[in-house]
C-alpha atoms as a PDB file:
ATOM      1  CA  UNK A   1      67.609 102.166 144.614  1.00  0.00           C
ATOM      2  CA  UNK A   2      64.118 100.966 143.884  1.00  0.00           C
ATOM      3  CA  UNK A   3      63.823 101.983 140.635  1.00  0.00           C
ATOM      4  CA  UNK A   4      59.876 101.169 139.961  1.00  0.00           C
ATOM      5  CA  UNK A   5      59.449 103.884 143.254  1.00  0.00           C
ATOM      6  CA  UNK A   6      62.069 106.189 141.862  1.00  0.00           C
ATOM      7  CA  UNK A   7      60.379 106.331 138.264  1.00  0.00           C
ATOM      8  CA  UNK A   8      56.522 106.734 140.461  1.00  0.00           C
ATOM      9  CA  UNK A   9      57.929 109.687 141.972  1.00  0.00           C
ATOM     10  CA  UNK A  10      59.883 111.241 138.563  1.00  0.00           C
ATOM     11  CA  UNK A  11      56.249 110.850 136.869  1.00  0.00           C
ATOM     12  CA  UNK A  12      54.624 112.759 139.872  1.00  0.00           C
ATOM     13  CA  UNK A  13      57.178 115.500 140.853  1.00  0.00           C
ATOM     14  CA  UNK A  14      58.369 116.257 137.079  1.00  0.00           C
ATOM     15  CA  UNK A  15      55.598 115.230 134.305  1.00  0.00           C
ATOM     16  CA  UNK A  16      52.015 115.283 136.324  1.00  0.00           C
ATOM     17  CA  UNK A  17      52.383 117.836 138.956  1.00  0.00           C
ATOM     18  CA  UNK A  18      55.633 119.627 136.574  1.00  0.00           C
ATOM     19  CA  UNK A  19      56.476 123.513 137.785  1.00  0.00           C
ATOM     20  CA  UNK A  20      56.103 125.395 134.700  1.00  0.00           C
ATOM     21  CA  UNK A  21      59.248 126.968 132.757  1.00  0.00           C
ATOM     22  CA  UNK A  22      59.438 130.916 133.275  1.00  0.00           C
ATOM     23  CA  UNK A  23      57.571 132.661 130.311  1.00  0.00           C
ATOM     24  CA  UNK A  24      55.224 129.723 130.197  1.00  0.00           C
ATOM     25  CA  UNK A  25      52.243 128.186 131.913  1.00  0.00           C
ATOM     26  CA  UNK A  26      50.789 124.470 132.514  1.00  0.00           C
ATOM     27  CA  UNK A  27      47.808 123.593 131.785  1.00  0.00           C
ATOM     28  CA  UNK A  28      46.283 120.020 134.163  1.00  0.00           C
ATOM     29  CA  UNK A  29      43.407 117.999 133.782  1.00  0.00           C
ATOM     30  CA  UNK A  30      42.443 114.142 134.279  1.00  0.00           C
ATOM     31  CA  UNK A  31      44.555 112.784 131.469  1.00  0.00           C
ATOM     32  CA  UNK A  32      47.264 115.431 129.747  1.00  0.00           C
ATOM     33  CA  UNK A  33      49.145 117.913 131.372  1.00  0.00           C
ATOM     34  CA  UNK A  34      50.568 120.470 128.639  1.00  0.00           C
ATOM     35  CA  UNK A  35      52.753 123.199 128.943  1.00  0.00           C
ATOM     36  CA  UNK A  36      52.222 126.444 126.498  1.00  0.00           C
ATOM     37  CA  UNK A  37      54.618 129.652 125.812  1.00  0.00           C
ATOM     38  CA  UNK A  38      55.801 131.677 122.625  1.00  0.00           C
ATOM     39  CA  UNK A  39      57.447 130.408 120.120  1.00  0.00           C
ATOM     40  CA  UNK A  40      60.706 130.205 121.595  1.00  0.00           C
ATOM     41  CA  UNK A  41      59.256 128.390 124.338  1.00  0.00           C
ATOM     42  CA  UNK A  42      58.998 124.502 125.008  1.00  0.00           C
ATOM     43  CA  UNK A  43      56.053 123.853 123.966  1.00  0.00           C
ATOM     44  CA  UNK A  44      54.263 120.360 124.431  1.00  0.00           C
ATOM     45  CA  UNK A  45      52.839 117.519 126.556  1.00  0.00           C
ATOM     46  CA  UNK A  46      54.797 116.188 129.305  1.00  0.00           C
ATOM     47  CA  UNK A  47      52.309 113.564 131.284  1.00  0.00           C
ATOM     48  CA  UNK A  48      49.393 112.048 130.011  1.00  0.00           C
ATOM     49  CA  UNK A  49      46.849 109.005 130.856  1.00  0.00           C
ATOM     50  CA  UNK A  50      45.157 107.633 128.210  1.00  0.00           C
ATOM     51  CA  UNK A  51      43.905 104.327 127.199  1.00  0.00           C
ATOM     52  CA  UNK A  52      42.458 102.625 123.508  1.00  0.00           C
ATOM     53  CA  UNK A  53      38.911 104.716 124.132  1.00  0.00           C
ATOM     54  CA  UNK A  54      40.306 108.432 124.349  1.00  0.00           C
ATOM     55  CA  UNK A  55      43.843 108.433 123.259  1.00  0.00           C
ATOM     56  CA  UNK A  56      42.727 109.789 119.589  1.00  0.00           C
ATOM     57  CA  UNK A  57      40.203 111.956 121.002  1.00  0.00           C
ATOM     58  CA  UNK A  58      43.268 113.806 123.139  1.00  0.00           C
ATOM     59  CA  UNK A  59      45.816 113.710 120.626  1.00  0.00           C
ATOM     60  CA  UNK A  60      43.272 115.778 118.237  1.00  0.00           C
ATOM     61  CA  UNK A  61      42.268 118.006 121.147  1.00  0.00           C
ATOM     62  CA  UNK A  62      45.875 119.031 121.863  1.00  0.00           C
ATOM     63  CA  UNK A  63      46.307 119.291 118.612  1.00  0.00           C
ATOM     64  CA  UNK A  64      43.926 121.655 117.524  1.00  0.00           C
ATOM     65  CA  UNK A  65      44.981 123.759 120.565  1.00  0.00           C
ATOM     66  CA  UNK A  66      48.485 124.329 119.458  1.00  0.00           C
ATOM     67  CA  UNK A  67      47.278 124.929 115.927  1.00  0.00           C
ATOM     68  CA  UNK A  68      44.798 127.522 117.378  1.00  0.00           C
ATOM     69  CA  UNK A  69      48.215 129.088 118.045  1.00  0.00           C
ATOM     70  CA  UNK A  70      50.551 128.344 115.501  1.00  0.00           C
ATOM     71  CA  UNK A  71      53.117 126.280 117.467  1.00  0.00           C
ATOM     72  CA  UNK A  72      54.997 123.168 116.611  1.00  0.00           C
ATOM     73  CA  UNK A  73      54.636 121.006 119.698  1.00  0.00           C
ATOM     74  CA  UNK A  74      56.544 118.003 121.268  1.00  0.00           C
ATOM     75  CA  UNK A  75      54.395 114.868 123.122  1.00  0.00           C
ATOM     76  CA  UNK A  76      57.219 113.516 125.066  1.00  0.00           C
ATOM     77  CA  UNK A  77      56.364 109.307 125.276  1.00  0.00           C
ATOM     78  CA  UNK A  78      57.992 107.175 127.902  1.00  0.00           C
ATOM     79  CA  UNK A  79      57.909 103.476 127.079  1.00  0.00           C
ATOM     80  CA  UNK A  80      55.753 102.690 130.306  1.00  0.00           C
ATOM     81  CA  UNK A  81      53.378 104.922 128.774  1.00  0.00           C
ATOM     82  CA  UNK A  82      49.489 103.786 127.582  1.00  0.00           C
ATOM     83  CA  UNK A  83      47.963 103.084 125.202  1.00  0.00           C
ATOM     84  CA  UNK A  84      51.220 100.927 124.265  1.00  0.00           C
ATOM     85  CA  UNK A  85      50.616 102.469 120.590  1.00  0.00           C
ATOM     86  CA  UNK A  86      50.300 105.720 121.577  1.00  0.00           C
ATOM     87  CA  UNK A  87      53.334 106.520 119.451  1.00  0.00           C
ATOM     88  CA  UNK A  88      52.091 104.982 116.480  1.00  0.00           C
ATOM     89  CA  UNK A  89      48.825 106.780 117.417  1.00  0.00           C
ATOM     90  CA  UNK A  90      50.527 110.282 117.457  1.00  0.00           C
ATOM     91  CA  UNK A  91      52.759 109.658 113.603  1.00  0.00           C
ATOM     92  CA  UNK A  92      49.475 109.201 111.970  1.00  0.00           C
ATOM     93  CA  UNK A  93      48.615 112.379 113.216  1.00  0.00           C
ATOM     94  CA  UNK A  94      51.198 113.712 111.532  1.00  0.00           C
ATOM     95  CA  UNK A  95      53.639 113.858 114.655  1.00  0.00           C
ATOM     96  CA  UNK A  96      57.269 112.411 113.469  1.00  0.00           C
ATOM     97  CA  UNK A  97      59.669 111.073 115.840  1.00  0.00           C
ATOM     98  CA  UNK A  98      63.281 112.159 116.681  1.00  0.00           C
ATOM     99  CA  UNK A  99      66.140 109.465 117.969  1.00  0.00           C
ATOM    100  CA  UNK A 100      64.802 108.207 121.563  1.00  0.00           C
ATOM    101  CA  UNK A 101      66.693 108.629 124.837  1.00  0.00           C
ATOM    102  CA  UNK A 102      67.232 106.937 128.028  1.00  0.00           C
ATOM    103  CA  UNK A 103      65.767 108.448 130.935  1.00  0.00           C
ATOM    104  CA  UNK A 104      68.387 107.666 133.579  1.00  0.00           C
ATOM    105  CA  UNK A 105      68.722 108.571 137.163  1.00  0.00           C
ATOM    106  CA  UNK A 106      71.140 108.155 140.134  1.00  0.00           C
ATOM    107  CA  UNK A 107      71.252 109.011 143.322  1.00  0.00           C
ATOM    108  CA  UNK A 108      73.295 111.891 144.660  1.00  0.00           C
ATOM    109  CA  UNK A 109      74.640 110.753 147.224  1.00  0.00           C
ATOM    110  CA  UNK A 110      76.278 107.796 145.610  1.00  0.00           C
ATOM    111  CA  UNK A 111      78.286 109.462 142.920  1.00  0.00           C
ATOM    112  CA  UNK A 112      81.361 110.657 143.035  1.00  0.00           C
ATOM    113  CA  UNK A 113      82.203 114.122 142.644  1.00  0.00           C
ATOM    114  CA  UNK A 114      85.474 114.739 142.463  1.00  0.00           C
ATOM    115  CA  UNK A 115      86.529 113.733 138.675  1.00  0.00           C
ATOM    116  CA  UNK A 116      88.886 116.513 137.597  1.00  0.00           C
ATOM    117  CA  UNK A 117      88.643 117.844 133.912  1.00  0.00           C
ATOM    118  CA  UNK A 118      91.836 117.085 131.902  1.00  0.00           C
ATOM    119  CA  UNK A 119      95.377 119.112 131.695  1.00  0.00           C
ATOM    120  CA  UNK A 120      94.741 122.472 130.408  1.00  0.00           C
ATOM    121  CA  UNK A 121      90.989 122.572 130.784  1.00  0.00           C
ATOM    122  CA  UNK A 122      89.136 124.084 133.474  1.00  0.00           C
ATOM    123  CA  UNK A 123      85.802 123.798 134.494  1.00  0.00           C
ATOM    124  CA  UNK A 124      83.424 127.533 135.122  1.00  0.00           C
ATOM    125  CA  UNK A 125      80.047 128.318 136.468  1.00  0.00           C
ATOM    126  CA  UNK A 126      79.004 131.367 134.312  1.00  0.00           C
ATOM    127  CA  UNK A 127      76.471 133.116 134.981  1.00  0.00           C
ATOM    128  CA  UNK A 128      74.858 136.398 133.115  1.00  0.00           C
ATOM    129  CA  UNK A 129      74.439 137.103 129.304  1.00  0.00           C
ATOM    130  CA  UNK A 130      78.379 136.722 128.874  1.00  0.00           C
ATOM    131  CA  UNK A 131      77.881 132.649 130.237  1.00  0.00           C
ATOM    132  CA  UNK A 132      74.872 132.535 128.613  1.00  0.00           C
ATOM    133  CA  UNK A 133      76.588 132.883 125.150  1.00  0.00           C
ATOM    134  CA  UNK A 134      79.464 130.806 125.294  1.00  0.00           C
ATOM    135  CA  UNK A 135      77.200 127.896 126.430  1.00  0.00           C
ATOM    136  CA  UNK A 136      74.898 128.144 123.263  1.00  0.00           C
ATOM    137  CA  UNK A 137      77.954 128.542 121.244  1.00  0.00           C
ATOM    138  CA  UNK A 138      79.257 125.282 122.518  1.00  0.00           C
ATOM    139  CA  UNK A 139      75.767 123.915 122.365  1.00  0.00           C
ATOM    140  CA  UNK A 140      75.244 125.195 118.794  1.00  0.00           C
ATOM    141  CA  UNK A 141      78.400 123.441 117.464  1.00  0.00           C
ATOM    142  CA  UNK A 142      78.023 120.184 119.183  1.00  0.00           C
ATOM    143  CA  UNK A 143      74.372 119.738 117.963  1.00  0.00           C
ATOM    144  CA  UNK A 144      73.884 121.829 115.248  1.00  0.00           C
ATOM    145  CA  UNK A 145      70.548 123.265 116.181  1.00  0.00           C
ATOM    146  CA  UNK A 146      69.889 127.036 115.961  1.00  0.00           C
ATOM    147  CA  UNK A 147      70.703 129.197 119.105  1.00  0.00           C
ATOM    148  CA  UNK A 148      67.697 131.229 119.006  1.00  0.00           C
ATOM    149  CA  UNK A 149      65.579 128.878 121.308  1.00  0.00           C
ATOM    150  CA  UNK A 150      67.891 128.055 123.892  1.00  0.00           C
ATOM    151  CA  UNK A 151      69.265 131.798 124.303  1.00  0.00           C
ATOM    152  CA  UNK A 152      65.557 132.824 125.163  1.00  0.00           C
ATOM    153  CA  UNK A 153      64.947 130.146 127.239  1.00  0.00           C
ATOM    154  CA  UNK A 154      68.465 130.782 129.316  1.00  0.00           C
ATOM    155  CA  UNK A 155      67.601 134.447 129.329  1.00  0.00           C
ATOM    156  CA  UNK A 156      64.232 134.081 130.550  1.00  0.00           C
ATOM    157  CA  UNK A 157      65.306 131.511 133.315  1.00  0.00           C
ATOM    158  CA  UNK A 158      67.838 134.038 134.544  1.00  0.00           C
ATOM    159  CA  UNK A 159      65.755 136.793 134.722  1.00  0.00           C
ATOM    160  CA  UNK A 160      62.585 134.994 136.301  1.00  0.00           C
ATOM    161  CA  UNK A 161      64.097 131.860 138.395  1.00  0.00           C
ATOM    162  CA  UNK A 162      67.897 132.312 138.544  1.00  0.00           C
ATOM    163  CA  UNK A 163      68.259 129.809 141.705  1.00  0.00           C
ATOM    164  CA  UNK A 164      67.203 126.868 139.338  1.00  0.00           C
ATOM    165  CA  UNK A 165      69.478 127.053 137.077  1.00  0.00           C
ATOM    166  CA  UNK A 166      73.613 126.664 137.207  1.00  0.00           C
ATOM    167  CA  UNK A 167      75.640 126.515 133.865  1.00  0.00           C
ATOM    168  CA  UNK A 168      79.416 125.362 133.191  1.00  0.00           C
ATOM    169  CA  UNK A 169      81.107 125.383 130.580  1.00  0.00           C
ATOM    170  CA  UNK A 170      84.600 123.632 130.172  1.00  0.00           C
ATOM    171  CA  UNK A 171      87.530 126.217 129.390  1.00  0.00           C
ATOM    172  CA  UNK A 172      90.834 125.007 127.452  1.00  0.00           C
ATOM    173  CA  UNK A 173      92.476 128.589 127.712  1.00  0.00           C
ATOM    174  CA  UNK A 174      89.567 131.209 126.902  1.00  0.00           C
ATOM    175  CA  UNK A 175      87.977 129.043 124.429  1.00  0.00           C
ATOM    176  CA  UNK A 176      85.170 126.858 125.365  1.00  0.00           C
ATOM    177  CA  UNK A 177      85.344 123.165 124.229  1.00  0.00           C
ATOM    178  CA  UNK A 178      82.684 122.074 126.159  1.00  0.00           C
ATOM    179  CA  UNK A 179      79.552 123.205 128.430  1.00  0.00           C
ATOM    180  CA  UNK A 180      76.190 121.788 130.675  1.00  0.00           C
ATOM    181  CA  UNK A 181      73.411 122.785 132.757  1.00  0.00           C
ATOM    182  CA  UNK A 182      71.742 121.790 135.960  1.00  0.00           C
ATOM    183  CA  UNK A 183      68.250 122.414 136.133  1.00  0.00           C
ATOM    184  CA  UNK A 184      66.990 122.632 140.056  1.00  0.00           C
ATOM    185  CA  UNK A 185      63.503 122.380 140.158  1.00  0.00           C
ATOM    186  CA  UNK A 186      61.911 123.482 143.303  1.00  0.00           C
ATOM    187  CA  UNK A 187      59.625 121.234 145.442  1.00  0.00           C
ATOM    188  CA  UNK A 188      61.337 117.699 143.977  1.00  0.00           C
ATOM    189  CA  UNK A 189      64.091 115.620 144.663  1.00  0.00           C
ATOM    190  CA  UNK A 190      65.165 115.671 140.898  1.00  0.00           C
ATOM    191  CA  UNK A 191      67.830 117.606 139.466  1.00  0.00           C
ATOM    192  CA  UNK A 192      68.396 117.768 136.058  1.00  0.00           C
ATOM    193  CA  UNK A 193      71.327 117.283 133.731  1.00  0.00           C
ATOM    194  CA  UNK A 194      70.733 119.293 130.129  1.00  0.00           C
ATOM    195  CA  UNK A 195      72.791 120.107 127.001  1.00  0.00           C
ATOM    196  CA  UNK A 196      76.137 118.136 127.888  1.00  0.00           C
ATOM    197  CA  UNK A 197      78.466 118.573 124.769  1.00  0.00           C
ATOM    198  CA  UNK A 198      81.999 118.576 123.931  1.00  0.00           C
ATOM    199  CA  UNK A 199      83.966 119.640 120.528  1.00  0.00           C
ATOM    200  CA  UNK A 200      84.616 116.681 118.724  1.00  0.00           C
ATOM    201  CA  UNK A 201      88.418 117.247 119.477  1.00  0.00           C
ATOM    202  CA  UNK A 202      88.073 117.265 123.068  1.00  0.00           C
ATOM    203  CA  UNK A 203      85.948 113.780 122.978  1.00  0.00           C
ATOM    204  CA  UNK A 204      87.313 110.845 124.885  1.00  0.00           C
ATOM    205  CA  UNK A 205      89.346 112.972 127.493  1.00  0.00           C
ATOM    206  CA  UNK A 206      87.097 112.688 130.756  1.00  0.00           C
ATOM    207  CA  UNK A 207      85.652 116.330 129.943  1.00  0.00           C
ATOM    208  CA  UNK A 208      81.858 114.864 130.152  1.00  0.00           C
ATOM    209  CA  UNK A 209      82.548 112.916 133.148  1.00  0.00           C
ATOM    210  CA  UNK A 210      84.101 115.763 135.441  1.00  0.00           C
ATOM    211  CA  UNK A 211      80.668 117.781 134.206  1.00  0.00           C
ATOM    212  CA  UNK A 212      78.684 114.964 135.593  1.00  0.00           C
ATOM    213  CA  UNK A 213      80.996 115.332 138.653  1.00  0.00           C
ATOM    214  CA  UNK A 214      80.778 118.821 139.463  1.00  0.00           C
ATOM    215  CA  UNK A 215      76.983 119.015 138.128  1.00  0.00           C
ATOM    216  CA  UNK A 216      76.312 116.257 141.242  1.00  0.00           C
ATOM    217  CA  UNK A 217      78.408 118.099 143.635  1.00  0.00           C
ATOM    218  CA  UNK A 218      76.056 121.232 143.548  1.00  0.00           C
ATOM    219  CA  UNK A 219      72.830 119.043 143.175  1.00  0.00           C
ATOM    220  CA  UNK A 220      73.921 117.438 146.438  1.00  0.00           C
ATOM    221  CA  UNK A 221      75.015 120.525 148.374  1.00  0.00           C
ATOM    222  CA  UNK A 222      71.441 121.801 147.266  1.00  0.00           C
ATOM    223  CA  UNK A 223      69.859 118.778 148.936  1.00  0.00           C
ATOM    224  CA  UNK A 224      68.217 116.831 145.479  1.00  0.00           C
ATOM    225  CA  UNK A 225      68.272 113.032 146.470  1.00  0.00           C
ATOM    226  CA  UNK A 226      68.354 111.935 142.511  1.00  0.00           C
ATOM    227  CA  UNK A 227      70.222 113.487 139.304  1.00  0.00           C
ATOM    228  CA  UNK A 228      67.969 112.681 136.394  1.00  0.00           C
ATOM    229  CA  UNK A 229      69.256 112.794 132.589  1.00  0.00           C
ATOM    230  CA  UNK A 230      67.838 111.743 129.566  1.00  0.00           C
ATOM    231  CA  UNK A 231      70.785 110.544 127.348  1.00  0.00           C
ATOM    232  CA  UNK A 232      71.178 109.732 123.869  1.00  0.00           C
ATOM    233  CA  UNK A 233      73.816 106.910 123.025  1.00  0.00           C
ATOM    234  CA  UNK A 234      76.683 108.607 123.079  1.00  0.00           C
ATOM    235  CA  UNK A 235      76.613 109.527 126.440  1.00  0.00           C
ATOM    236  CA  UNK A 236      74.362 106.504 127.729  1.00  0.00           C
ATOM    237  CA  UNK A 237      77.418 104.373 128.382  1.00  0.00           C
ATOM    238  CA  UNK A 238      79.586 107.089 130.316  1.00  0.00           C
ATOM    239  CA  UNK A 239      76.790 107.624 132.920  1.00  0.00           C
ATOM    240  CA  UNK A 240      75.990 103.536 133.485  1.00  0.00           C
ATOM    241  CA  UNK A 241      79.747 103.291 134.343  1.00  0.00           C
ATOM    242  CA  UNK A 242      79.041 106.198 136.456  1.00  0.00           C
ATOM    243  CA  UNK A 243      76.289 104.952 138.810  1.00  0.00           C
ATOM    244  CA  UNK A 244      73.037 105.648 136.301  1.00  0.00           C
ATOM    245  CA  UNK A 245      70.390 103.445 135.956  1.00  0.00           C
ATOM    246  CA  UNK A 246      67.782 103.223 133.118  1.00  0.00           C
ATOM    247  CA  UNK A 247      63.917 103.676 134.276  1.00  0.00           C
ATOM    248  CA  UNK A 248      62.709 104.243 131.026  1.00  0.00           C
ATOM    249  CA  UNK A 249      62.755 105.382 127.033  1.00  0.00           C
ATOM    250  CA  UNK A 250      61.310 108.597 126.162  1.00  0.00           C
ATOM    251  CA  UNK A 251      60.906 109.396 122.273  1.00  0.00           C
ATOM    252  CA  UNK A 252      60.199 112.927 121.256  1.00  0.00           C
ATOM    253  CA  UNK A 253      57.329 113.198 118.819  1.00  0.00           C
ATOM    254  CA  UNK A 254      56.783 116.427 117.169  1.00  0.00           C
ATOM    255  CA  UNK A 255      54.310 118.057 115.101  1.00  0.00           C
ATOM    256  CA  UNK A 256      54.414 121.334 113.300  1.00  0.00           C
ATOM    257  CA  UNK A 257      51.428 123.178 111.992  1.00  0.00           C
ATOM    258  CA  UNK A 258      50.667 122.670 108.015  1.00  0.00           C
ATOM    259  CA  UNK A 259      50.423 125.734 106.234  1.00  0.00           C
ATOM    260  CA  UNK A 260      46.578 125.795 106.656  1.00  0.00           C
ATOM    261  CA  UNK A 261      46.672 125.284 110.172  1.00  0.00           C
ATOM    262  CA  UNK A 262      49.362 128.290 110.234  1.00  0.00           C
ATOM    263  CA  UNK A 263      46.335 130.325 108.287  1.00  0.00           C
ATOM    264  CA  UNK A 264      43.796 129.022 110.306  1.00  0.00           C
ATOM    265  CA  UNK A 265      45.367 130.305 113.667  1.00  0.00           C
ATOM    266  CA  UNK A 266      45.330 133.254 112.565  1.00  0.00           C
ATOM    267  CA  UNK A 267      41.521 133.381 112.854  1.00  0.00           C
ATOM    268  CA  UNK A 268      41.807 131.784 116.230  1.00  0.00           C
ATOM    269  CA  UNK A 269      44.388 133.290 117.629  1.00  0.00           C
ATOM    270  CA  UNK A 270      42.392 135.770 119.542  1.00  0.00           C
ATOM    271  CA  UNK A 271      39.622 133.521 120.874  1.00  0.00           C
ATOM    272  CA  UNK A 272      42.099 130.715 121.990  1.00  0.00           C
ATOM    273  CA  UNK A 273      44.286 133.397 124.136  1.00  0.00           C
ATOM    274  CA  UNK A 274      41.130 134.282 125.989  1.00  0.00           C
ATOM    275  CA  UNK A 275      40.490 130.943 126.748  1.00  0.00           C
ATOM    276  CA  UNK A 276      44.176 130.573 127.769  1.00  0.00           C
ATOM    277  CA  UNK A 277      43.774 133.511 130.025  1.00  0.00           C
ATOM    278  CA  UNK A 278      40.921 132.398 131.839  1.00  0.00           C
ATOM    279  CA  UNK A 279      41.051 130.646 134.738  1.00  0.00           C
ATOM    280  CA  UNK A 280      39.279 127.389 135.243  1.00  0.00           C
ATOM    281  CA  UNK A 281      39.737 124.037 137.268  1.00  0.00           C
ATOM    282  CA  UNK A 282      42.185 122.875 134.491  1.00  0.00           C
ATOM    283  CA  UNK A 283      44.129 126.115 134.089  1.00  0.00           C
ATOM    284  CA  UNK A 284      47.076 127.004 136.490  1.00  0.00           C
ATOM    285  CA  UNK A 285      49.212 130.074 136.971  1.00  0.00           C
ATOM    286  CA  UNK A 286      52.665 129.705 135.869  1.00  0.00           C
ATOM    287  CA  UNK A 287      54.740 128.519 138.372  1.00  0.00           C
ATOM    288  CA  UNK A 288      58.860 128.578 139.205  1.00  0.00           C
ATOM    289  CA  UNK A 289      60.986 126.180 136.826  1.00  0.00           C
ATOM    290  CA  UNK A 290      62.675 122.669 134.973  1.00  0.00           C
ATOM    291  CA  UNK A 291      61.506 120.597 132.038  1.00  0.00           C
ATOM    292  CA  UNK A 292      62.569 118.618 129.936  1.00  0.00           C
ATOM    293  CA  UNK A 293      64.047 120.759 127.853  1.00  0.00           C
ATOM    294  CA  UNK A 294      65.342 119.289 125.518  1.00  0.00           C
ATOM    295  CA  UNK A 295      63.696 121.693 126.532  1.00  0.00           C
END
């Protein structure tokens, strides 16, 4: 695997020419491409090219756009991304950082897929409201982060795109001790691998592993050529012994409004969704899913 090629075609397929979640729409031009929802949305930048002469001027410009409507936003930065200070360029603009992640892919065709979950676990696809909540519950007790989000986002999927988007959740019994998605993005050869979590008292038995497994049998029998996951340390490890390989680092910077921005959007709320609404070289329809979500 040529992984300079692989990473040129992850930056095309999912960050410059990136389908836009359902509920949401992108928004393209020269250097950023954004994408913009409600509140439970993902909302943030997922490509830009910038260098030392506009970098500032684009990190204000986006950010006066998502004050205009009241919305924390994430500007997801790969290491192979310029300016090489663009993060330090986007905390003293009041964006703050959270722990960064290896973007790692592998091709489908060379894992395996038949690692079977441990005695008295079984692996499900759910589907429906019913699957829907016992993944967040998994999700909500393995990362502590409120449910509200991803339940919306799941919800809305299912309702707008169901065909890109296949959840399983691990089953000791009826009680779920661990769960994942795969995220099928139409038009690219990049599946994705979200939320993987297990119970701490399930940890260490192969349950991640088989999720890989069976997440890269139905990315293969769907015809994606790479499974792409961005991974935090914990699970890092597992997927190099797995057949991963590392094309990059991508750090999550976030910024929420200030109180007077909150105020101030308000005022602009109104104007800014007209400009939202109307269409222009840079503005695009929203399309069929996949991001990033940590999205």
């Amino acid at each position: 695997m040529d992984l300079s090629t692989v990473l040129a075609h992850y930056d095309r397929q999912l960050r410059r020419e990136a389908p836009a979640d359902p509920g949401t729409s992108i928004h393209r031009d020269a250097t950023v491409v954004r994408q913009t929802g409600g509140p439970d949305d993902w909302n943030g930048v997922l490509w830009s090219a910038l260098d030392d002469a506009t970098a500032d001027a684009a990190i204000a410009e986006q950010t006066r756009y998502f004050a205009a409507r009241g919305l924390p936003y994430e500007w997801k930065v790969y290491t192979h991304d310029r300016p090489a200070d663009l993060g330090d360029r986007l905390r003293a603009a009041g964006f703050v950082p959270e722990p960064p992640e290896s973007l790692m892919v592998a091709r489908t065709d060379d894992l395996a897929t038949e690692a079977a979950p441990p005695e008295g676990v079984r692996l499900a696809t759910v589907t429906g409201e019913e699957g829907v909540e016992l993944l967040v519950r998994v999700h909500t007790e393995v990362f502590g982060t409120p449910a509200e989000h991803l339940r919306h986002r799941l919800l809305t999927q299912l309702a707008q795109n169901p065909d890109a988007l296949v959840m399983v959740v691990a089953l000791a019994g009826e009680v779920p001790v661990s769960s994942a998605r795969l995220e099928l993005p139409a038009g690219t050869d990049f599946a994705g691998l979200w939320g993987g979590g297990t119970l701490p008292a399930w940890r260490g038995r192969g349950i991640y592993r088989a999720l890989v497994a069976r997440r890269a049998q139905l990315a293969a029998a769907r015809g994606f050529r790479y499974l792409q996951v961005d991974a935090t340390d914990q699970s890092s490890p597992i997927l190099t012994r797995l057949g991963f390989a590392t094309l990059s680092t991508t750090t999550p910077y976030i910024r929420t409004p200030s109180p007077a921005e909150d105020q101030l959007s308000w005022a602009g709320e109104e104007l800014a969704g007209a400009a939202a609404d109307t269409p222009s070289d840079g503005i695009l329809p929203a399309l069929p899913d996949d991001r990033p979500s940590s999205h």
